[in-house]
Protein backbone atom coordinates (compact mmCIF):
# COMPACT_ATOMS: atom_id res chain seq x y z
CA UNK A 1 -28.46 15.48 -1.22
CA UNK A 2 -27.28 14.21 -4.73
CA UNK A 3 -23.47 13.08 -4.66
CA UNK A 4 -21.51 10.96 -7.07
CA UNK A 5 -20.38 7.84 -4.44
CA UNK A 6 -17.60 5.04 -4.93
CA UNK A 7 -18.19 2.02 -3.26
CA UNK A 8 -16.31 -0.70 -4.32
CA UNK A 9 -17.29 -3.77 -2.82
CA UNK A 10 -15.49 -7.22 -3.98
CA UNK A 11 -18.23 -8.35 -6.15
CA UNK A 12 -18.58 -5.02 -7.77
CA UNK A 13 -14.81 -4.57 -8.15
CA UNK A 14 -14.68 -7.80 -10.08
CA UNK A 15 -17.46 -7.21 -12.70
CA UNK A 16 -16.40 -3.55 -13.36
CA UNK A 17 -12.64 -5.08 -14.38
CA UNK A 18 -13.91 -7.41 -16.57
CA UNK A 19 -16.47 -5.15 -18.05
CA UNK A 20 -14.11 -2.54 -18.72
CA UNK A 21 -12.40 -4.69 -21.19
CA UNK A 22 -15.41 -4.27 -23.30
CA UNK A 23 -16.11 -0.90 -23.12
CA UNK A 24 -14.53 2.19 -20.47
CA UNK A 25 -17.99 3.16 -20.27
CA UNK A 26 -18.77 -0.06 -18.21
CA UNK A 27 -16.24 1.89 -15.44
CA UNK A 28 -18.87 4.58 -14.76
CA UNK A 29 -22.52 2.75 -16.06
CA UNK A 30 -24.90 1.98 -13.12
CA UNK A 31 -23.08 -1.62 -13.16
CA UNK A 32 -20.10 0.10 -11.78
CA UNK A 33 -18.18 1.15 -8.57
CA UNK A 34 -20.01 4.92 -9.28
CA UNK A 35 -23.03 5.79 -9.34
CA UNK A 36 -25.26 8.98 -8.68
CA UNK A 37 -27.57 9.18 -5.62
CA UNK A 38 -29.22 10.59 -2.94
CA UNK A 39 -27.64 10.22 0.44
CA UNK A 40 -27.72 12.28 3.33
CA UNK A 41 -25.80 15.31 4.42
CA UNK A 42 -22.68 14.88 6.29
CA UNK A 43 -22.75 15.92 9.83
CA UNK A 44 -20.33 18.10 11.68
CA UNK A 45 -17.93 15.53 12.95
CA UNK A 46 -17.17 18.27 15.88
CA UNK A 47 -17.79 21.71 16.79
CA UNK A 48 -14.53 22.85 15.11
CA UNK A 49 -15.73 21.70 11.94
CA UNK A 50 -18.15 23.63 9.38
CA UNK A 51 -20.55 22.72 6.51
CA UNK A 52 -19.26 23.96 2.94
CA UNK A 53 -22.21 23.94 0.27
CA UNK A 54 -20.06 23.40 -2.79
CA UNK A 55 -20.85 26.04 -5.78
CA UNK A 56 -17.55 24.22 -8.00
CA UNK A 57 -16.36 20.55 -8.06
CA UNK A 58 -13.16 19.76 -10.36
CA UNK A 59 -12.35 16.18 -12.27
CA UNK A 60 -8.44 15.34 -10.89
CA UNK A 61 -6.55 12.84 -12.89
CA UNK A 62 -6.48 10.57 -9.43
CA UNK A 63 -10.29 10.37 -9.56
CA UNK A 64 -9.97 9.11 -13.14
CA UNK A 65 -7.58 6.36 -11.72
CA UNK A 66 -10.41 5.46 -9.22
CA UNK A 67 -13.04 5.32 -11.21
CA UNK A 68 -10.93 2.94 -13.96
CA UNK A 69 -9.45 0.99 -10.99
CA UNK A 70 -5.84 2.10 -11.76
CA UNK A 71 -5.42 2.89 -8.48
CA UNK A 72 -3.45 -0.31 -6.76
CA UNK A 73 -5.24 -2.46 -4.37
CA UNK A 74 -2.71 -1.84 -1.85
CA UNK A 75 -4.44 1.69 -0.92
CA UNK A 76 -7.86 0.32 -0.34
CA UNK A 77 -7.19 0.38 3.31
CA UNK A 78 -6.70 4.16 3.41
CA UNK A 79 -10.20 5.12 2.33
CA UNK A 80 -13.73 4.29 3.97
CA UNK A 81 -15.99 2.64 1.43
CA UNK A 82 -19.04 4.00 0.65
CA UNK A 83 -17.22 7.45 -0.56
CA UNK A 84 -18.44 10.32 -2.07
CA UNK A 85 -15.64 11.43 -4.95
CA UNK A 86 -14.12 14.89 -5.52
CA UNK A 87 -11.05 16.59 -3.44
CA UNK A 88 -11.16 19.57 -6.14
CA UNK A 89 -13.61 22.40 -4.36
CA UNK A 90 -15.36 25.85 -3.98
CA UNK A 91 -18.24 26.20 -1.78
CA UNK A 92 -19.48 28.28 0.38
CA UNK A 93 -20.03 27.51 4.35
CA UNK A 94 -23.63 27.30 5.81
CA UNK A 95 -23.29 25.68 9.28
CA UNK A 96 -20.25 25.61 11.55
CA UNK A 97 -19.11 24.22 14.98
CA UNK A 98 -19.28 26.51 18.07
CA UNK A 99 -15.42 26.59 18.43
CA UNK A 100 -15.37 28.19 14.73
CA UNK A 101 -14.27 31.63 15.18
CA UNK A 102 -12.73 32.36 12.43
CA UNK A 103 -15.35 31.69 9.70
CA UNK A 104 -18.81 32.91 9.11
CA UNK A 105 -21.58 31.40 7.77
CA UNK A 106 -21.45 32.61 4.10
CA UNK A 107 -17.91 32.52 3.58
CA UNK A 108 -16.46 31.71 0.05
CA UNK A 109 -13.82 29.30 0.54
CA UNK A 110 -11.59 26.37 -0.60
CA UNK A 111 -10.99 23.64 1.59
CA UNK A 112 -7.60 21.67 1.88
CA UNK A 113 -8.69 18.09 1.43
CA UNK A 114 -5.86 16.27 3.19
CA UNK A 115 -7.24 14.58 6.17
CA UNK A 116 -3.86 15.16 8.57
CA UNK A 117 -3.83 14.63 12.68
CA UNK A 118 -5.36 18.13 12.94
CA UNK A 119 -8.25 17.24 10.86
CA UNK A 120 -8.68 14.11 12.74
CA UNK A 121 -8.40 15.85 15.97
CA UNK A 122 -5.76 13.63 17.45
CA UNK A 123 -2.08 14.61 18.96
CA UNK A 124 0.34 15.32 15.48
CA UNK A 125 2.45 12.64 14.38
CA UNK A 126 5.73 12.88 13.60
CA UNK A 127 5.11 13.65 10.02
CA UNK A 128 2.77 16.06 11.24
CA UNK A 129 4.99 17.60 13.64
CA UNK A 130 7.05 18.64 10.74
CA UNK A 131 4.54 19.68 8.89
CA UNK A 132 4.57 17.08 6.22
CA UNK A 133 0.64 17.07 6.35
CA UNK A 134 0.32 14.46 3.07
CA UNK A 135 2.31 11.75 4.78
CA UNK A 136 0.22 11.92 7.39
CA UNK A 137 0.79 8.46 10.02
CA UNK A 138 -2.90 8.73 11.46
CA UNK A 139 -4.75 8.35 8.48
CA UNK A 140 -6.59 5.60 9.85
CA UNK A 141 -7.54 6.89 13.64
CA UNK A 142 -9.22 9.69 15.10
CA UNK A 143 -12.38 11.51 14.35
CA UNK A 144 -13.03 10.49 10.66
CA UNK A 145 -13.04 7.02 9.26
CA UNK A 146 -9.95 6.15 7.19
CA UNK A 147 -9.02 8.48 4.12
CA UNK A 148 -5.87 10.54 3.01
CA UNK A 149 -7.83 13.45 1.52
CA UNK A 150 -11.65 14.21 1.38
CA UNK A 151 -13.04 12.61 -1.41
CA UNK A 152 -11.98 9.03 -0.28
CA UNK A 153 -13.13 9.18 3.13
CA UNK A 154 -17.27 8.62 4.11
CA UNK A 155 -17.18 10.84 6.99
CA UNK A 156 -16.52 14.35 5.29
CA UNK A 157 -18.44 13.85 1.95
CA UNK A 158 -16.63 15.06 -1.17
CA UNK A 159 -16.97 17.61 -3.74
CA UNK A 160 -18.89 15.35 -6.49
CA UNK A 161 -21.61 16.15 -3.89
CA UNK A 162 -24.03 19.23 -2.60
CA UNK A 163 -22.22 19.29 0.93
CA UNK A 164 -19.27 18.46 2.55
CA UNK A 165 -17.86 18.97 5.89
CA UNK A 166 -14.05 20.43 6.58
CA UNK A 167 -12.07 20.67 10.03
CA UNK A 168 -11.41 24.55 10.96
CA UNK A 169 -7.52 23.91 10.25
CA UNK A 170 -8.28 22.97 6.61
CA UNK A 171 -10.63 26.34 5.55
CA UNK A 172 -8.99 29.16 3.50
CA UNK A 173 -11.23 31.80 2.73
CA UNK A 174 -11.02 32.98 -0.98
CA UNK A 175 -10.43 36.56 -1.28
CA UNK A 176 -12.77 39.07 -3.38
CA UNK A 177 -10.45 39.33 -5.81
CA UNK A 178 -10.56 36.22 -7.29
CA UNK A 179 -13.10 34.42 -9.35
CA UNK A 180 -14.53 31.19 -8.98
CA UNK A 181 -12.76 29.95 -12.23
CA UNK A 182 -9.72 30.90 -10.31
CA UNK A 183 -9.89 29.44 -7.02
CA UNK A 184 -11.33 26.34 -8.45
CA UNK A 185 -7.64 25.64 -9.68
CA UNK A 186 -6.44 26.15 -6.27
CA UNK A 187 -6.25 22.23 -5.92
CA UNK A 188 -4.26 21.38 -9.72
CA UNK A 189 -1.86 24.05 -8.79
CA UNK A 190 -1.15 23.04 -5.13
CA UNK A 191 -0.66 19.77 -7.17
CA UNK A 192 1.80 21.23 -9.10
CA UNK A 193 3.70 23.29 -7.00
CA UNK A 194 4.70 21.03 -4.33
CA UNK A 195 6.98 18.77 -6.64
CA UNK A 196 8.28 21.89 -8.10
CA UNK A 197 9.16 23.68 -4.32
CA UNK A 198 10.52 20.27 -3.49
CA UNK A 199 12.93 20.21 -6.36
CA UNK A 200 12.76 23.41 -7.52
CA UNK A 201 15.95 23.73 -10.82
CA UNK A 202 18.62 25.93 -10.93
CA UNK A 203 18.62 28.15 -13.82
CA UNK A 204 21.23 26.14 -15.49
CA UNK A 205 19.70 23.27 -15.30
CA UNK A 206 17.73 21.56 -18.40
CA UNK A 207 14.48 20.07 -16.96
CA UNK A 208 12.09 17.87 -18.51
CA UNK A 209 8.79 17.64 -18.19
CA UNK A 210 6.78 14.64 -18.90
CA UNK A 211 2.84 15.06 -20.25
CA UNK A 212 1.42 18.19 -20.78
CA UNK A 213 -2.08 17.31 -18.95
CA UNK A 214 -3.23 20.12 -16.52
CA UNK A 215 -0.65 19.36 -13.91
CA UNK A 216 2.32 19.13 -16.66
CA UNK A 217 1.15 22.55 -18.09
CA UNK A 218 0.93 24.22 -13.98
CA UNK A 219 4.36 22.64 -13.35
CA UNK A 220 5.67 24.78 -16.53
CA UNK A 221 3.42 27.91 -15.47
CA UNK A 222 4.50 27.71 -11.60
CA UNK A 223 8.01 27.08 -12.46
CA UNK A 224 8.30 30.77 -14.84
CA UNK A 225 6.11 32.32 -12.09
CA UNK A 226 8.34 31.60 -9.75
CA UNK A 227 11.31 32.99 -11.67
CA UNK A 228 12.71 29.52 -13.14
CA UNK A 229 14.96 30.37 -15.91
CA UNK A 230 15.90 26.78 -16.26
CA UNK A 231 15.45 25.26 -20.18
CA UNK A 232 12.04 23.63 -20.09
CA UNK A 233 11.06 20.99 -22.63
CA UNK A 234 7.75 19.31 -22.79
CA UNK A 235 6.42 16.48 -24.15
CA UNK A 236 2.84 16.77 -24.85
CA UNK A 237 0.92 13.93 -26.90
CA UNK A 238 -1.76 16.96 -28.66
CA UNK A 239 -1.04 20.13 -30.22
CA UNK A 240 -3.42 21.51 -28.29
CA UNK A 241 -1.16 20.86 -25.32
CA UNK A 242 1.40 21.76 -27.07
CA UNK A 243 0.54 25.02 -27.67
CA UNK A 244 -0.48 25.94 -24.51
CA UNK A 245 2.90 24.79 -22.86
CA UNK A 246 4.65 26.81 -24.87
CA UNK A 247 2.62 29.99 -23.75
CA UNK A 248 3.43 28.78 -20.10
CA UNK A 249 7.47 29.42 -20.97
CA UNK A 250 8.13 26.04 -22.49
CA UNK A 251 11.15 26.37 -24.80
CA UNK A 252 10.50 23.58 -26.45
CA UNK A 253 7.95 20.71 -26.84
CA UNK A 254 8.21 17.23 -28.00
CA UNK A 255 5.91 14.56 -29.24
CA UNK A 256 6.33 11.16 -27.78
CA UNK A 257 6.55 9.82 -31.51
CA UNK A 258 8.76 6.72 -32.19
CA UNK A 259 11.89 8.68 -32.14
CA UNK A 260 10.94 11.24 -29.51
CA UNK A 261 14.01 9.78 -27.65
CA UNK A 262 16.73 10.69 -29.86
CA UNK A 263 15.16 13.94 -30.25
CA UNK A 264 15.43 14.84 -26.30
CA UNK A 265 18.79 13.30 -26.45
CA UNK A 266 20.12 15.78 -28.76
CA UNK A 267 18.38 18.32 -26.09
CA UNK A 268 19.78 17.22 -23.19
CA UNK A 269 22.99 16.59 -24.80
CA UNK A 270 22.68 12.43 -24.01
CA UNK A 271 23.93 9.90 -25.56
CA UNK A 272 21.81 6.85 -27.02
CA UNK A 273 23.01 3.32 -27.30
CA UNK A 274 20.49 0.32 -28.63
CA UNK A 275 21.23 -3.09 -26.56
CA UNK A 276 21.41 -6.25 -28.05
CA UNK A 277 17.17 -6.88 -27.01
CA UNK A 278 15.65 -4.23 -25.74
CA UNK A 279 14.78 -0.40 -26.21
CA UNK A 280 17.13 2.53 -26.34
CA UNK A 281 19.15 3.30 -23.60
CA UNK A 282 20.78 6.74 -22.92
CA UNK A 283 23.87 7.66 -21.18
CA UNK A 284 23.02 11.65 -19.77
CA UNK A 285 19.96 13.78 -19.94
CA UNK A 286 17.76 16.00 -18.00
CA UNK A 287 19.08 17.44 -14.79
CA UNK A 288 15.13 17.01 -13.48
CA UNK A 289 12.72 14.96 -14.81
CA UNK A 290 8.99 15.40 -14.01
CA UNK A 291 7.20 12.90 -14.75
CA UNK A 292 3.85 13.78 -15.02
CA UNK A 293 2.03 10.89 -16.38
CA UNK A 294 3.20 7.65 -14.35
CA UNK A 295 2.97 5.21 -17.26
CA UNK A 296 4.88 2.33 -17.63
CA UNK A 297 6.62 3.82 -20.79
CA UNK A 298 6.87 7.55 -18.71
CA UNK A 299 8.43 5.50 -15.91
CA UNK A 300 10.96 3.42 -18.22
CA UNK A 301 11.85 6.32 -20.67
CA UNK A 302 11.90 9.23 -17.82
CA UNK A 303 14.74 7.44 -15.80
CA UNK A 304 17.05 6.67 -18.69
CA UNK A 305 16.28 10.46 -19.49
CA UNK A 306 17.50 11.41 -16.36
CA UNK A 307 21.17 12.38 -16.36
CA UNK A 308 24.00 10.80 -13.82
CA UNK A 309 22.67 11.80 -10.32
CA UNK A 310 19.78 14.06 -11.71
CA UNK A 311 16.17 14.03 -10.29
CA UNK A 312 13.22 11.63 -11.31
CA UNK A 313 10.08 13.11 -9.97
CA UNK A 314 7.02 11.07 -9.98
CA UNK A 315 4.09 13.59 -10.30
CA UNK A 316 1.38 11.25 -11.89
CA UNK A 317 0.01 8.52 -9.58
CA UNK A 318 1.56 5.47 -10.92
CA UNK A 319 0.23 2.02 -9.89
CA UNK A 320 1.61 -1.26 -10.20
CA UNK A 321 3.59 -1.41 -12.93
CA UNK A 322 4.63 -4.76 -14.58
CA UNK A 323 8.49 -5.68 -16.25
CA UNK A 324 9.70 -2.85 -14.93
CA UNK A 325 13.69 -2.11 -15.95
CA UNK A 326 15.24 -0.39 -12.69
CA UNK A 327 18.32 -0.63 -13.95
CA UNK A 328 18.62 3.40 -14.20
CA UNK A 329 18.08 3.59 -10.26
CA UNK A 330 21.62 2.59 -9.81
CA UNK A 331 23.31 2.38 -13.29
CA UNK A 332 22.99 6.36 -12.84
CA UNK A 333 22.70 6.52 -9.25
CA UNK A 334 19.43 8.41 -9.76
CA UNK A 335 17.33 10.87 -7.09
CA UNK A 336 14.11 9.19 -7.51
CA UNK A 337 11.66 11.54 -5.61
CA UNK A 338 7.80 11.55 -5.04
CA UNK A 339 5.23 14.01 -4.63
CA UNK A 340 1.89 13.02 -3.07
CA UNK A 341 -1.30 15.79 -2.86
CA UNK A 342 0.28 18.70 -1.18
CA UNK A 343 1.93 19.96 2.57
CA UNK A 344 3.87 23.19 3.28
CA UNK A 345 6.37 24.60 1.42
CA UNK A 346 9.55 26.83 2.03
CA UNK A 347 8.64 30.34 0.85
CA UNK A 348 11.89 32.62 1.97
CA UNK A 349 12.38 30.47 5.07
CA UNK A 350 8.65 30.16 6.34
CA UNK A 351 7.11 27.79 6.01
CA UNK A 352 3.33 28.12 4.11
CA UNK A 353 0.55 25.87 3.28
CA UNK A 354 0.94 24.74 -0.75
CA UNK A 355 -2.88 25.64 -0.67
CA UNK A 356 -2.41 29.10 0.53
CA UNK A 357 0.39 29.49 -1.63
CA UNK A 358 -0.93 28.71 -4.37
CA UNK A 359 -4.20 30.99 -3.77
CA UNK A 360 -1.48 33.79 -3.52
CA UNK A 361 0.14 32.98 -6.63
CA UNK A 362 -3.32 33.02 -8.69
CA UNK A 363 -4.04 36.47 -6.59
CA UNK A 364 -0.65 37.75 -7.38
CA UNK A 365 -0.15 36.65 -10.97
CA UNK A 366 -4.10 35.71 -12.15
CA UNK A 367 -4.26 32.36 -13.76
CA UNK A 368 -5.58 31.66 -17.45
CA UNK A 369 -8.26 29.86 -16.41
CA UNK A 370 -10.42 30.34 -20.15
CA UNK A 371 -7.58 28.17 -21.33
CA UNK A 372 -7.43 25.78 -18.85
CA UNK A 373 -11.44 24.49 -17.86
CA UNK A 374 -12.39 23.70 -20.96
CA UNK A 375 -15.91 21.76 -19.75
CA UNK A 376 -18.38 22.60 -17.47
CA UNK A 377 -21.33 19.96 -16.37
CA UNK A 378 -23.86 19.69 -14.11
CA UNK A 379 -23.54 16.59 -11.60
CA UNK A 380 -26.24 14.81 -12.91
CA UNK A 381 -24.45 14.78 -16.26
CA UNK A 382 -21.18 12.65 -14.90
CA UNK A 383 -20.97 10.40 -16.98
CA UNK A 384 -20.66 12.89 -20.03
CA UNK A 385 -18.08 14.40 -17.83
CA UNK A 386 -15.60 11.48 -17.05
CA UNK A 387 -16.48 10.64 -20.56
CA UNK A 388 -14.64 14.17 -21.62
CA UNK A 389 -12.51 14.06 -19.23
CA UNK A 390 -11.06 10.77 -20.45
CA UNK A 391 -11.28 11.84 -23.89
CA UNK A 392 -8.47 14.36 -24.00
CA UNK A 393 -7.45 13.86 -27.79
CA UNK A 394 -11.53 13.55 -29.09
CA UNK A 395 -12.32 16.13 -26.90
CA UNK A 396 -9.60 18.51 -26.23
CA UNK A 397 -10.46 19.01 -22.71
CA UNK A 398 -7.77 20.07 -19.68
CA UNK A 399 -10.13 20.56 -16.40
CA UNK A 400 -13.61 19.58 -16.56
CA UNK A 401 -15.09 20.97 -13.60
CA UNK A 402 -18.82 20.57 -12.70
CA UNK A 403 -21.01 23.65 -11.68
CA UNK A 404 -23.41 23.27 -9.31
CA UNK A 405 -26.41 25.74 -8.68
């Protein structure tokens, strides 16, 4: 089958970084960690697992970080190496296990890519035992070879390929009613909503939220769908993001311009100071800050944005990042929070798969998905694709998702 593998083997690790500082294109050429190829078909791991033929594949943000090794060193433990990419799916199934019940071959479904003690077939953890699937202690052991989520783990496959293989306990079958566009976002939406259930505002409260990429833009659509009244302002680099935010319920959106700060000061009703060496400095802000980006400026200017006790959310995967100022952390004795993939959420004191939840959201409410995939490719054109997808200001793309026939 054709797939889109990762393998990044020292030598290969090296030359890509020092490539890359001539051109990003050296980050995805056939010099690099990626590269297109025929491989084999995954087989069933066990007879509760089944064999999804995938009909959409989506570009995340994380597999971005991969494939410019953003992604810190310090995870390369937690994934099996060779890898085919993609955690982003639609398929449909075409072989499954014996102990599969309830599937059938020719199911449409989505598959929830987090590889948990279930997955791996091995007695739950006590992360797992809560339900707190993404922190996951057994990501090592078990059935599979090491991985947190398909699409970083060789024994399942990923999307960026023709076939992958899913444990019984991580199928969802995709209701008639929605499209393929739709249930494609499944995965940026589960991404969304679990920071916002886990720190969901009170309707008083003056949020901020940080980049107005796909996730940044879900986090402002969930939060209205889910009946946030809260004061919402964005700060979104393009117009075109811009725009769209303030569709989503945004009251407001700022550019990150060279005096973005005092701006969201006068917002959030903060007060800026300049130190003797140094950048600004505010005393109150933003009850929440989502932080959707995980730059070193997002980091440094999100936590002095945050108010006295208020909530720094870390949405975007941030890395290592160097000179870091934590003075915030305990000059305002800040809630710094993270939010990793997805789990279960509280929904009216049950407890429900983000996944599921956030296929019943897009089957409740619909989701604008003509606004939000703004590229479609075929997998033998990635490299046009992560070029687009990399290219958000040239290119004006959101979710580039490839189709496959």
């Amino acid at each position: 089958m054709k797939a889109v593998v990762f393998d990044a083997s020292v030598g290969k690790y090296v030359r890509t970084l020092i490539l890359g500082r001539i051109s990003k294109r050296f980050f995805y050429n056939k010099l690099s960690c990626v590269r297109l190829t025929n491989i084999p078909e995954p087989e069933l791991p066990s007879e509760n697992y089944v064999k999804v033929k995938t009909t959409y594949a989506g570009i995340c943000g994380s597999d971005l970080n991969l494939i410019f090794l953003h992604d810190s060193p310090s995870t390369s433990p937690f994934a099996s190496f060779p890898f085919v990419i993609g955690h982003e799916n639609l398929g449909v199934i075409v072989e499954k296990g014996r102990n599969v019940t309830e599937f059938e071959i020719g199911d449409r479904v989505i598959v929830d890519p987090v590889l948990d003690c279930d997955a791996r077939e091995l007695p739950r953890c006590d992360s797992c035992k809560e339900e707190e699937f993404s922190t996951c202690l057994n990501i090592t052991e078990g059935k599979l070879k090491p991985g947190t989520i398909m699409g970083a783990c060789s024994s399942t496959g990923g999307s960026w390929g023709e076939y992958f293989v899913a444990h019984k306990s991580q199928v969802i079958k995709v209701p008639d009613s929605v499209k393929d566009e739709e249930a494609i976002l499944v995965d940026p939406l589960a991404s969304a909503l679990h920071p916002v259930m886990r720190n969901f505002p009170k309707d008083s409260d003056k949020v901020l939220v940080y980049g107005a990429g796909i996730i940044g833009l879900l986090v402002v659509w969930s939060l209205r769908k889910l009946g946030c009244m809260a004061d919402i302002t964005v700060v979104a680099k393009y117009k075109f993001q811009a725009d769209l935010a303030v569709e989503f319920g945004a009251n407001r959106v700022v550019n990150p311009s060279d005096d973005y700060l005092d701006k969201l000061a006068k917002v959030s009703g903060a007060k800026v100071f300049k130190p003797m060496i140094g950048e600004k400095v505010l005393l109150g802000g933003f009850d929440k800050v989502f932080d959707c980006v995980g730059s070193s400026r997002t980091i440094r200017d999100g936590m002095w944005l945050t108010k006295q006790r208020g909530s720094y959310i870390m949405v975007g995967l941030a890395s290592v990042v160097k000179d870091l100022d934590l003075t915030p952390v305990w000059f305002k004795e800040l809630n710094i929070r993270g939010a990793y993939c997805y789990s279960t959420e509280y929904l009216n004191e049950y407890r429900i798969s983000t996944y599921q939840l956030a296929l019943n959201l897009i089957q409740q409410s619909g989701i604008p998905y003509e606004k939000l995939i703004t590229h479609y490719f075929r997998i033998e054109d990635y490299q046009k694709a992560i070029e687009v997808a990399s290219s958000k200001g040239i290119e004006k793309s959101i979710k580039v998702v490839f189709k496959f026939l």
